[in-house]
PDB file of N, CA and C in Angstrom:
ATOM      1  N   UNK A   1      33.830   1.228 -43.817  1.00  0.00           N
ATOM      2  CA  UNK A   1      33.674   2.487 -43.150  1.00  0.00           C
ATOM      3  C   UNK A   1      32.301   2.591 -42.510  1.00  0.00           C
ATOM      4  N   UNK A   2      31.782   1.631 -41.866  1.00  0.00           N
ATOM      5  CA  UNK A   2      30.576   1.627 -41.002  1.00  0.00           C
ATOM      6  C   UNK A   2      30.674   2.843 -39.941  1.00  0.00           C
ATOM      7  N   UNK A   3      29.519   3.304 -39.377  1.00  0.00           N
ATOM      8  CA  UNK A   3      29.953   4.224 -38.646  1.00  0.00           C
ATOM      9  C   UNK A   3      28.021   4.067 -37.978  1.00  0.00           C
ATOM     10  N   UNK A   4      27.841   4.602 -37.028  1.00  0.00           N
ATOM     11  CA  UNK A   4      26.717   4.849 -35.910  1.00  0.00           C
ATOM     12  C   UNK A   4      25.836   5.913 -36.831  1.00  0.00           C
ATOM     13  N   UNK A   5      26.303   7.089 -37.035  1.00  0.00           N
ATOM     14  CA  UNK A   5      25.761   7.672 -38.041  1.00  0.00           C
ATOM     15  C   UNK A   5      24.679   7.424 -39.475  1.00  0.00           C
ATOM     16  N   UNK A   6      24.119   8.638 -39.584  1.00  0.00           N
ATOM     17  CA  UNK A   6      23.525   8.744 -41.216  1.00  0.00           C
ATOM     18  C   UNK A   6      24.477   8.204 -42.177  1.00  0.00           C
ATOM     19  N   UNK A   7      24.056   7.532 -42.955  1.00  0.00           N
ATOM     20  CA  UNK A   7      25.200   7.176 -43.638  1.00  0.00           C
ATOM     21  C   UNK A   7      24.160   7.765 -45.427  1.00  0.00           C
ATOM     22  N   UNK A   8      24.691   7.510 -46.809  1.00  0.00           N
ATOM     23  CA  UNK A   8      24.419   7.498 -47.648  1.00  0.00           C
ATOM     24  C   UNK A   8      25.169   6.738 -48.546  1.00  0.00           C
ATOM     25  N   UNK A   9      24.620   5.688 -49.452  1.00  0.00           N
ATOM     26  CA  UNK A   9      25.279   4.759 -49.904  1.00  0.00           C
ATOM     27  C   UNK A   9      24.855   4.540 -51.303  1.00  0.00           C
ATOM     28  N   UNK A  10      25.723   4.118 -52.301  1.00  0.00           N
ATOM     29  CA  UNK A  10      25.609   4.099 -53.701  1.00  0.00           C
ATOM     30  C   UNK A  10      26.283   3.108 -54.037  1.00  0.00           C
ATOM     31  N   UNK A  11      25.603   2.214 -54.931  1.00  0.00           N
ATOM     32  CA  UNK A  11      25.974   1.198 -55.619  1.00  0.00           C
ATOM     33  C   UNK A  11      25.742   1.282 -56.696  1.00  0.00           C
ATOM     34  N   UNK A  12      26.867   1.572 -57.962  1.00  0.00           N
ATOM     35  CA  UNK A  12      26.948   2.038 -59.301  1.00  0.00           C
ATOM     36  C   UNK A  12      26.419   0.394 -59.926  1.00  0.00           C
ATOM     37  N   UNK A  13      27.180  -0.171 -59.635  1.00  0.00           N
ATOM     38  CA  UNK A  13      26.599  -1.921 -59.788  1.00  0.00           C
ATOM     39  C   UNK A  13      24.973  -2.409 -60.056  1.00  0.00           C
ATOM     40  N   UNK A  14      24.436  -2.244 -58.886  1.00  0.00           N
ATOM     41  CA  UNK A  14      23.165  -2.234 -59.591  1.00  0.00           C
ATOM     42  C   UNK A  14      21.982  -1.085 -59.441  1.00  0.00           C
ATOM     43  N   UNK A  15      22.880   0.025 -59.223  1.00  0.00           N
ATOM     44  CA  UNK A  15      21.794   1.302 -59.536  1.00  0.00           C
ATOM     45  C   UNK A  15      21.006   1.582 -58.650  1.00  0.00           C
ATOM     46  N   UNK A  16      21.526   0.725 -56.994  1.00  0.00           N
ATOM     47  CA  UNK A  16      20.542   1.341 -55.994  1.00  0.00           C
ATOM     48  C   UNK A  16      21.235   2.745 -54.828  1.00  0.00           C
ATOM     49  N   UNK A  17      20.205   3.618 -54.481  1.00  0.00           N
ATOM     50  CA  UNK A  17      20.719   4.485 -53.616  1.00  0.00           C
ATOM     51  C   UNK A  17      20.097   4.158 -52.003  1.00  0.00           C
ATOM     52  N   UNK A  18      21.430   4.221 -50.959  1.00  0.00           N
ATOM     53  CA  UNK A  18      20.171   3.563 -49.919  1.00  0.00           C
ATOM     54  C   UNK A  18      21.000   4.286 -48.659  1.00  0.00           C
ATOM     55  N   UNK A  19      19.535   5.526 -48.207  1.00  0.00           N
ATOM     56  CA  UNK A  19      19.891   6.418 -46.851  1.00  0.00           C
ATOM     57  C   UNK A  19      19.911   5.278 -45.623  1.00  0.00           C
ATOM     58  N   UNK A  20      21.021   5.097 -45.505  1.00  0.00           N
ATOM     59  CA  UNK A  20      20.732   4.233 -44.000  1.00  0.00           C
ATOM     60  C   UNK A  20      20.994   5.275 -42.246  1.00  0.00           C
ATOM     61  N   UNK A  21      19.722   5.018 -41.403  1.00  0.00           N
ATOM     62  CA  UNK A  21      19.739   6.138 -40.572  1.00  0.00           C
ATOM     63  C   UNK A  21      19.455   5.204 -39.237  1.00  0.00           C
ATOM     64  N   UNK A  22      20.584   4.094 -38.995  1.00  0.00           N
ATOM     65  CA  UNK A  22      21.099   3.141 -38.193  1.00  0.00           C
ATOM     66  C   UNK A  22      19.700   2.868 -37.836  1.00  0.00           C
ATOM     67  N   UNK A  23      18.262   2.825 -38.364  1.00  0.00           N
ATOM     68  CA  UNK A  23      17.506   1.606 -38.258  1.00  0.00           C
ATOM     69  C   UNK A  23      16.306   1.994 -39.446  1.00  0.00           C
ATOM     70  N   UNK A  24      15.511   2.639 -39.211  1.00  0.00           N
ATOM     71  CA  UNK A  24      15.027   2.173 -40.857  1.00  0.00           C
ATOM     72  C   UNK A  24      15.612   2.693 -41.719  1.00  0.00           C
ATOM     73  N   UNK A  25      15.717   2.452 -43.059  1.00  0.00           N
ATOM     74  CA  UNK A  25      16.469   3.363 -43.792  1.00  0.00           C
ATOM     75  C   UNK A  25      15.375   3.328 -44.908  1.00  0.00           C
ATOM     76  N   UNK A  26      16.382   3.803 -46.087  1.00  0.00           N
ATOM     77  CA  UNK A  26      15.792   4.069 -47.504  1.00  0.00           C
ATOM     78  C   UNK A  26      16.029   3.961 -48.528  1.00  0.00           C
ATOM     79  N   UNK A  27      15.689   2.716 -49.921  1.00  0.00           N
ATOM     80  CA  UNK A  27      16.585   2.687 -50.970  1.00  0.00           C
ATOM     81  C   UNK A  27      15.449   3.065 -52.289  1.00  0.00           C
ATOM     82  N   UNK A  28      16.338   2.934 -53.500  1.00  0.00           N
ATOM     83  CA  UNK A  28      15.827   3.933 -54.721  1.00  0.00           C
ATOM     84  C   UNK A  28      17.029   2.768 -55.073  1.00  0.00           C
ATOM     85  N   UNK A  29      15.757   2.431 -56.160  1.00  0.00           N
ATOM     86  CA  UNK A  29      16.065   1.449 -57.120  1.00  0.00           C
ATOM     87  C   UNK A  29      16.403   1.675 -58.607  1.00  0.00           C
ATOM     88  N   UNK A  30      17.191   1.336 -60.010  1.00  0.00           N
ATOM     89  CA  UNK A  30      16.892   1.359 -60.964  1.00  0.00           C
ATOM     90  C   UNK A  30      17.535   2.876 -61.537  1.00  0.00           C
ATOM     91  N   UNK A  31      18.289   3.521 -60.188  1.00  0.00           N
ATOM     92  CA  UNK A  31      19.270   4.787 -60.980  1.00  0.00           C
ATOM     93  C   UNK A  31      20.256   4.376 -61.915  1.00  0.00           C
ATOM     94  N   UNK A  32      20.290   5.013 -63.361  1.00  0.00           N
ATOM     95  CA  UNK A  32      20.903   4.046 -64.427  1.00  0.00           C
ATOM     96  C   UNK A  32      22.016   5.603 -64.842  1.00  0.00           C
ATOM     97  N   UNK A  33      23.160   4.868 -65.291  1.00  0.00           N
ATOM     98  CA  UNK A  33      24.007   5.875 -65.148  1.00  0.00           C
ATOM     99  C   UNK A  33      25.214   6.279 -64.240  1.00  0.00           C
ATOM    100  N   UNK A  34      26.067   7.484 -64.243  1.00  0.00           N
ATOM    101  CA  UNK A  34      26.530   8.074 -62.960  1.00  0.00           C
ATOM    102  C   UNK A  34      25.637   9.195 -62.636  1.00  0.00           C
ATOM    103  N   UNK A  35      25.926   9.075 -61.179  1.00  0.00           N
ATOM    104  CA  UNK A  35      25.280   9.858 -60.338  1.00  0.00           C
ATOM    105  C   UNK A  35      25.832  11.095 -59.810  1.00  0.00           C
ATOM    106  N   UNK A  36      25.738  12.035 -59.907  1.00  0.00           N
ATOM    107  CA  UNK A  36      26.261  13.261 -59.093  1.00  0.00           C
ATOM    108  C   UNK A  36      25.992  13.699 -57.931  1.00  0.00           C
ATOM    109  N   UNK A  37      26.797  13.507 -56.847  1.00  0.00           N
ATOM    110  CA  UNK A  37      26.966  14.198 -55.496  1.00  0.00           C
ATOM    111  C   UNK A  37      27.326  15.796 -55.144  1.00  0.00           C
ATOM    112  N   UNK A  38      26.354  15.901 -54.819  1.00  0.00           N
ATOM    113  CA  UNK A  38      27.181  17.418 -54.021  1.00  0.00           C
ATOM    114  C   UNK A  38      26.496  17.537 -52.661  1.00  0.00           C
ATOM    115  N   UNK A  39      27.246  18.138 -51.884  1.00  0.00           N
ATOM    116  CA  UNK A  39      26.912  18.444 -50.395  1.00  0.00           C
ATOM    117  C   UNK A  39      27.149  20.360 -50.114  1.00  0.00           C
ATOM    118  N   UNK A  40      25.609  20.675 -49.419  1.00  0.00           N
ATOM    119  CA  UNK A  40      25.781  22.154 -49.968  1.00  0.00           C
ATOM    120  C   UNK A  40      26.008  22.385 -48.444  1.00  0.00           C
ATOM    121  N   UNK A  41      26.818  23.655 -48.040  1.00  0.00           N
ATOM    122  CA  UNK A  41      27.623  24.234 -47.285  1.00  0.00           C
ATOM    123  C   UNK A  41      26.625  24.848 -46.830  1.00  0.00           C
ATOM    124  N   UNK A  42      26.985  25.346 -45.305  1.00  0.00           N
ATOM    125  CA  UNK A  42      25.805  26.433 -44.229  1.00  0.00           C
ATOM    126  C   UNK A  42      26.041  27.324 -45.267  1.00  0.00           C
ATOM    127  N   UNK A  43      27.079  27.899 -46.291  1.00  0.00           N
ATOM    128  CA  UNK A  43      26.679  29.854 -46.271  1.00  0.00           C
ATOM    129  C   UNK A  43      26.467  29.391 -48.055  1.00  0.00           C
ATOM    130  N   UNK A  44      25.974  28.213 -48.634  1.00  0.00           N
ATOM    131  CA  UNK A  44      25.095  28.103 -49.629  1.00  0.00           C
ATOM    132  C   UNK A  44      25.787  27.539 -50.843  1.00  0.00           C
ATOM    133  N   UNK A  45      27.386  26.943 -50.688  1.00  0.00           N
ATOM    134  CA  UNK A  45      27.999  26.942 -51.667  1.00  0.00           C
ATOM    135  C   UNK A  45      28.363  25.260 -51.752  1.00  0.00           C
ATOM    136  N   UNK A  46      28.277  24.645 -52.731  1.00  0.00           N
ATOM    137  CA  UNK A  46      28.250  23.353 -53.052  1.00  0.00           C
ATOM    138  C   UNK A  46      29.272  22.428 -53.161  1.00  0.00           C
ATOM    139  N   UNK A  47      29.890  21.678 -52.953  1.00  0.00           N
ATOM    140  CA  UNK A  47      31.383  21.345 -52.753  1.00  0.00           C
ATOM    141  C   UNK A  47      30.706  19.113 -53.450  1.00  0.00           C
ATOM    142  N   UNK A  48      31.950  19.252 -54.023  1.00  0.00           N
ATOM    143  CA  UNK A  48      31.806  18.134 -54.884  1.00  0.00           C
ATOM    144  C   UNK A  48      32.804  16.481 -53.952  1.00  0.00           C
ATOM    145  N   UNK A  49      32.259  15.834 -53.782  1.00  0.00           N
ATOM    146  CA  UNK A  49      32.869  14.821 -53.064  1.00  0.00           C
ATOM    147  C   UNK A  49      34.709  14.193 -53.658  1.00  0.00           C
ATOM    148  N   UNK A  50      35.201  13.955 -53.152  1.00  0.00           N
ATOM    149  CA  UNK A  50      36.302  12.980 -53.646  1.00  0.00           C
ATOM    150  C   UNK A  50      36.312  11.580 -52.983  1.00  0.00           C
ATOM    151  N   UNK A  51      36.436  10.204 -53.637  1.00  0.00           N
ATOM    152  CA  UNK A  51      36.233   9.074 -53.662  1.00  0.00           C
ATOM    153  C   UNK A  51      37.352   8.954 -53.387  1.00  0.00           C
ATOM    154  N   UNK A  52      38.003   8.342 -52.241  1.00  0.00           N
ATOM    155  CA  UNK A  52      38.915   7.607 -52.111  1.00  0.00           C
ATOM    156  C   UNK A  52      39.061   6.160 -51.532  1.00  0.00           C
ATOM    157  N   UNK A  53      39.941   5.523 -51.936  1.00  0.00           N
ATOM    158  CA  UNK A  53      40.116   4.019 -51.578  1.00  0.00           C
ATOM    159  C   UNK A  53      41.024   4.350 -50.490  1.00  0.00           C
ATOM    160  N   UNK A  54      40.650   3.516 -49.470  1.00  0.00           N
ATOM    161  CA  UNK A  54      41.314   3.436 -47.911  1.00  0.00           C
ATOM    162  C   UNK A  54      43.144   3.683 -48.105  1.00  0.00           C
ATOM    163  N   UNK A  55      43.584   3.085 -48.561  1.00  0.00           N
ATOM    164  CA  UNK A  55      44.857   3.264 -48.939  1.00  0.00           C
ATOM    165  C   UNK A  55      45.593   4.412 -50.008  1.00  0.00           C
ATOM    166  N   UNK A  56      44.555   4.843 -50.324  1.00  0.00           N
ATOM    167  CA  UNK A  56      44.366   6.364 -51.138  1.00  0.00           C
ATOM    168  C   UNK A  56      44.439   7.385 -50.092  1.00  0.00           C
ATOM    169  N   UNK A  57      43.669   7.434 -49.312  1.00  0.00           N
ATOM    170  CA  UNK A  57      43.099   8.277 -48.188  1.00  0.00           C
ATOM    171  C   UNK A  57      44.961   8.399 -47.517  1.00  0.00           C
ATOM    172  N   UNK A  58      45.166   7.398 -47.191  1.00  0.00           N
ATOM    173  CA  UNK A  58      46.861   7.072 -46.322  1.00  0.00           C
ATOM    174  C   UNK A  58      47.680   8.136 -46.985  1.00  0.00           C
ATOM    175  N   UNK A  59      48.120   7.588 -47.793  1.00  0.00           N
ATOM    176  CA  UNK A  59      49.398   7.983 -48.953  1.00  0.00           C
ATOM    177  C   UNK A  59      48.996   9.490 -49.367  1.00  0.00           C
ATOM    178  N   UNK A  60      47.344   9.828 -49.447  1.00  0.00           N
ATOM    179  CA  UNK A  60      47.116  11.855 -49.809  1.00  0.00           C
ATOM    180  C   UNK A  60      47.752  12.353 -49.113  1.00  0.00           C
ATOM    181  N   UNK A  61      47.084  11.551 -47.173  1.00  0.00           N
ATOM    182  CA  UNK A  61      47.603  12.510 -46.457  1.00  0.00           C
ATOM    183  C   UNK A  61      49.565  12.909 -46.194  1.00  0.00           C
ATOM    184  N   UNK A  62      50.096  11.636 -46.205  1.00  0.00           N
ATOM    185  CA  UNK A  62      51.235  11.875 -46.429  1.00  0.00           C
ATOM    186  C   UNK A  62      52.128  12.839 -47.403  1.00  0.00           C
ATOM    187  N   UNK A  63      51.591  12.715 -48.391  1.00  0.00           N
ATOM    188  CA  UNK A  63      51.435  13.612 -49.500  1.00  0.00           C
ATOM    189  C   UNK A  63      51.874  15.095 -49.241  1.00  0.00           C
ATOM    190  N   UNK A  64      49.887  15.358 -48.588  1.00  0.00           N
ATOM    191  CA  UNK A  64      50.203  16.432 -48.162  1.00  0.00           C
ATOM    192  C   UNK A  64      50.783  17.017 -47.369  1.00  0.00           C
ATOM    193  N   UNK A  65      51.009  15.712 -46.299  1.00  0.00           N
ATOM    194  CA  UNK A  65      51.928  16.447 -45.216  1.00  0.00           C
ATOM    195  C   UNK A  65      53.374  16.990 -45.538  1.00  0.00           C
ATOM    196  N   UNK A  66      53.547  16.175 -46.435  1.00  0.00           N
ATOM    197  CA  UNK A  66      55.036  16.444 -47.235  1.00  0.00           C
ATOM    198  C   UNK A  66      55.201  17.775 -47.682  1.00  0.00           C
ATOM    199  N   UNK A  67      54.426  17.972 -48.603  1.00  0.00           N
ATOM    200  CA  UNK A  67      54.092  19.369 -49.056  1.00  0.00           C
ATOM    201  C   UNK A  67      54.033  20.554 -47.898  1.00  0.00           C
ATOM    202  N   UNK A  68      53.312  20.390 -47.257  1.00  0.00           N
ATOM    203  CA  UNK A  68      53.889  21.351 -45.987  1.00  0.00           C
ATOM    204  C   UNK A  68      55.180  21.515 -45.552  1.00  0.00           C
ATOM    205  N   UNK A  69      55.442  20.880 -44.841  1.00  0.00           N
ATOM    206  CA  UNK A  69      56.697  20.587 -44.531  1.00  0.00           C
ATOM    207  C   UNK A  69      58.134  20.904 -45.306  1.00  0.00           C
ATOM    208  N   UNK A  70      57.697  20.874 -46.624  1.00  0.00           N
ATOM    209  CA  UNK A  70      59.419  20.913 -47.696  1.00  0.00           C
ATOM    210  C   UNK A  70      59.088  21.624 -48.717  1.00  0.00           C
ATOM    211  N   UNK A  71      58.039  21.837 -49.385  1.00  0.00           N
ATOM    212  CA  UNK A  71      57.333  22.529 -50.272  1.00  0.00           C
ATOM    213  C   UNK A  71      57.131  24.090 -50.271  1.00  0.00           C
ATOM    214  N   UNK A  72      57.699  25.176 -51.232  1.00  0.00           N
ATOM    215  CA  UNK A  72      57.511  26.444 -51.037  1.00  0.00           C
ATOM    216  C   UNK A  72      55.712  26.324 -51.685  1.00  0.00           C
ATOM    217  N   UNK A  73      54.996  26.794 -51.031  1.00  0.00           N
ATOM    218  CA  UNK A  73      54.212  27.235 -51.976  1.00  0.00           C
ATOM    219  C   UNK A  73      53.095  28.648 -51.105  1.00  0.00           C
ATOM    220  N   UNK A  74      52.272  29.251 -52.023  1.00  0.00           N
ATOM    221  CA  UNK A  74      51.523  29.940 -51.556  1.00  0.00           C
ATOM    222  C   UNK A  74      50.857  30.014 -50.052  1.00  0.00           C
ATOM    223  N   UNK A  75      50.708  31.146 -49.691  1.00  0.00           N
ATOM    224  CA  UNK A  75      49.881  31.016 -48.348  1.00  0.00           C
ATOM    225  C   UNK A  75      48.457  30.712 -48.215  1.00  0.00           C
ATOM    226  N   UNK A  76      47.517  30.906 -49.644  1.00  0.00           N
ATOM    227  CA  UNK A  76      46.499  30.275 -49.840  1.00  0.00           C
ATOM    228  C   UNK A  76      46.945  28.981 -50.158  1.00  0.00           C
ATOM    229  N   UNK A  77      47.458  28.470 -50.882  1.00  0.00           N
ATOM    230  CA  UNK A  77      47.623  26.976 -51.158  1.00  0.00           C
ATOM    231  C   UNK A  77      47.541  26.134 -49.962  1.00  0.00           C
ATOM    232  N   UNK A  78      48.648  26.807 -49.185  1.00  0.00           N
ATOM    233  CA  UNK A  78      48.937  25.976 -47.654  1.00  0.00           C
ATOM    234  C   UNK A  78      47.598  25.968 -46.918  1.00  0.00           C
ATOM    235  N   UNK A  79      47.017  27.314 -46.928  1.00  0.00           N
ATOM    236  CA  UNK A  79      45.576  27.331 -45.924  1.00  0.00           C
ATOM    237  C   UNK A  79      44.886  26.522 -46.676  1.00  0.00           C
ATOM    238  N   UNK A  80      44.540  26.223 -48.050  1.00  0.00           N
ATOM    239  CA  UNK A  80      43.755  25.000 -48.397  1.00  0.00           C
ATOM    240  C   UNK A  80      43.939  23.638 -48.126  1.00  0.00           C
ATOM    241  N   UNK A  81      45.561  23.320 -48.331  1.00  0.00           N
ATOM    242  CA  UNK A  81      46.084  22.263 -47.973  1.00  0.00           C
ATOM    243  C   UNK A  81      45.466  21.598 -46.104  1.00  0.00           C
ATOM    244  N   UNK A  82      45.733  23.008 -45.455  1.00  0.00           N
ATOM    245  CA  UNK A  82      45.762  22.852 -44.250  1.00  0.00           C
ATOM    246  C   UNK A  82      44.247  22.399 -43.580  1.00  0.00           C
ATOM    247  N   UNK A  83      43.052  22.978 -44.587  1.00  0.00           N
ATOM    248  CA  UNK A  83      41.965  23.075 -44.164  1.00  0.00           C
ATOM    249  C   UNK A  83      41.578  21.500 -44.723  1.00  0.00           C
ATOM    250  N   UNK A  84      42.139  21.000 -45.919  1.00  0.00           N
ATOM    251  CA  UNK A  84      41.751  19.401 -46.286  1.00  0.00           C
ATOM    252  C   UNK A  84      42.059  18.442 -45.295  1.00  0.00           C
ATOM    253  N   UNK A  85      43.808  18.561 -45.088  1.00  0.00           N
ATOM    254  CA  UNK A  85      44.347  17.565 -44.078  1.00  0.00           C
ATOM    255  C   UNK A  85      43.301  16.777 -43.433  1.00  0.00           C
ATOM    256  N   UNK A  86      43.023  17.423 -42.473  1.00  0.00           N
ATOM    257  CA  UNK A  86      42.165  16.426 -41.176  1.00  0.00           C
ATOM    258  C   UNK A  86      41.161  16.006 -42.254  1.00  0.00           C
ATOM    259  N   UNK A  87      40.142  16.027 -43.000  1.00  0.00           N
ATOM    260  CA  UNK A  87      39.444  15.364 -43.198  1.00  0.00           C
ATOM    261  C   UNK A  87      40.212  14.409 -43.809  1.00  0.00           C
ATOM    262  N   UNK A  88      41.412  14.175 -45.197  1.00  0.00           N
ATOM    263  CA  UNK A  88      41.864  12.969 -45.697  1.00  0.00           C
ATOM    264  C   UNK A  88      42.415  12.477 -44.266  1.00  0.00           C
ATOM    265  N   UNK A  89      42.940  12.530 -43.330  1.00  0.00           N
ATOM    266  CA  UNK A  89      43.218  12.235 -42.404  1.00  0.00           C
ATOM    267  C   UNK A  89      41.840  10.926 -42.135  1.00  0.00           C
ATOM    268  N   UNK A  90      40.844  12.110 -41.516  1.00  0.00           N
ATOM    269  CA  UNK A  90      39.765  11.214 -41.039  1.00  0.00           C
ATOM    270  C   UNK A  90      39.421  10.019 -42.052  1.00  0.00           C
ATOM    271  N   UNK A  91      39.529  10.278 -42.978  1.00  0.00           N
ATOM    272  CA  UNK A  91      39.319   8.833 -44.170  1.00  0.00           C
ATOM    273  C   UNK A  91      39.991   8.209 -43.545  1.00  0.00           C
ATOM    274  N   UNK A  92      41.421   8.483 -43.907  1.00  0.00           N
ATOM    275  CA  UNK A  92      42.165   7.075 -43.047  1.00  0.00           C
ATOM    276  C   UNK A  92      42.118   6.485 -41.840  1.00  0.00           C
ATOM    277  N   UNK A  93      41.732   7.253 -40.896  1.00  0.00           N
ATOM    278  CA  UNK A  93      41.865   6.457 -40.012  1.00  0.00           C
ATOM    279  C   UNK A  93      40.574   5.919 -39.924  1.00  0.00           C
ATOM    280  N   UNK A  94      39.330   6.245 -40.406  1.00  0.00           N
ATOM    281  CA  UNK A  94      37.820   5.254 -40.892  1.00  0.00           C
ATOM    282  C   UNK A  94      38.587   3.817 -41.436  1.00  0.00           C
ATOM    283  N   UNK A  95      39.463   3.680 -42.354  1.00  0.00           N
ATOM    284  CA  UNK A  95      39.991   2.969 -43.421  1.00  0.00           C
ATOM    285  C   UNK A  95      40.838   1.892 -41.865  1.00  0.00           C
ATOM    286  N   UNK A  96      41.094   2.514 -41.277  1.00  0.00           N
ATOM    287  CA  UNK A  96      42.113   1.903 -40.329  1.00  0.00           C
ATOM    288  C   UNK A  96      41.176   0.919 -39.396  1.00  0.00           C
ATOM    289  N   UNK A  97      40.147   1.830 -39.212  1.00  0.00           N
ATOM    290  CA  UNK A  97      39.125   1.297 -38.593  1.00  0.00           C
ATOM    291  C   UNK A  97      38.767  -0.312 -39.108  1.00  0.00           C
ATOM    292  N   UNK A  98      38.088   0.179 -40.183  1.00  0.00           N
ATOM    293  CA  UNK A  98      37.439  -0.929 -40.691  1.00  0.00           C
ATOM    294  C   UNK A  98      38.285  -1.735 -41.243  1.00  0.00           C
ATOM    295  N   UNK A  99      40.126  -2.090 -41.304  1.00  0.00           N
ATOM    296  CA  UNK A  99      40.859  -2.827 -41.201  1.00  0.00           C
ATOM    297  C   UNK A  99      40.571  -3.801 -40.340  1.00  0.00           C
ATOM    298  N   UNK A 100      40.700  -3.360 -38.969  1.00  0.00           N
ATOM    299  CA  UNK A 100      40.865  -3.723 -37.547  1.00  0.00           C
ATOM    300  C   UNK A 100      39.814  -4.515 -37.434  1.00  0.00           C
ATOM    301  N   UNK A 101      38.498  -4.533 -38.201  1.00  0.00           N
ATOM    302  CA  UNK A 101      37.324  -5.079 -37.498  1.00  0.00           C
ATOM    303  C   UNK A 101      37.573  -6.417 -38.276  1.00  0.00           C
TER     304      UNK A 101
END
């Protein structure tokens, strides 16, 4: 999932963290443990990452698309559902990406 962009990268393996900002970047050595991510929102509220494997990313979105489609459920449920989509979406097709290369 290379991308032109800021990227941020973690390797549980050997404990390094490394901001890459497509030319110098930045690593941090010797983080021992798991690490906790959060990414805080414009109106202040913190939202916790989900890890998916490229072929994870595929099969959610299908998932969810399913669930739309045939699934009774709430009108909040659906607006959450609806508001995730495109991003598991965008995983996959990153995942598709970096197939191709």
């Amino acid at each position: 999932m290379e991308g032109d962009g800021a990227r941020l990268v973690y390797s549980p393996e050997d404990g390094t963290l490394e901001l890459r900002l497509g030319g110098p970047s930045v690593t941090v050595d010797g983080i021992a443990g798991e690490l906790a991510f959060e990414r805080i929102a414009s109106d202040g509220e913190g939202a916790a990452p989900l890890w998916l494997a490229p072929a994870d990313a595929i099969v959610l979105g299908k998932m969810i698309r399913y669930i739309l489609e045939r699934v009774k459920i709430t009108e909040t449920s659906r607006e959450a559902l609806e508001r995730v989509l495109p991003r598991v979406d965008d995983l996959g097709q990153q995942a598709g990406a970096a197939d191709s290369e």
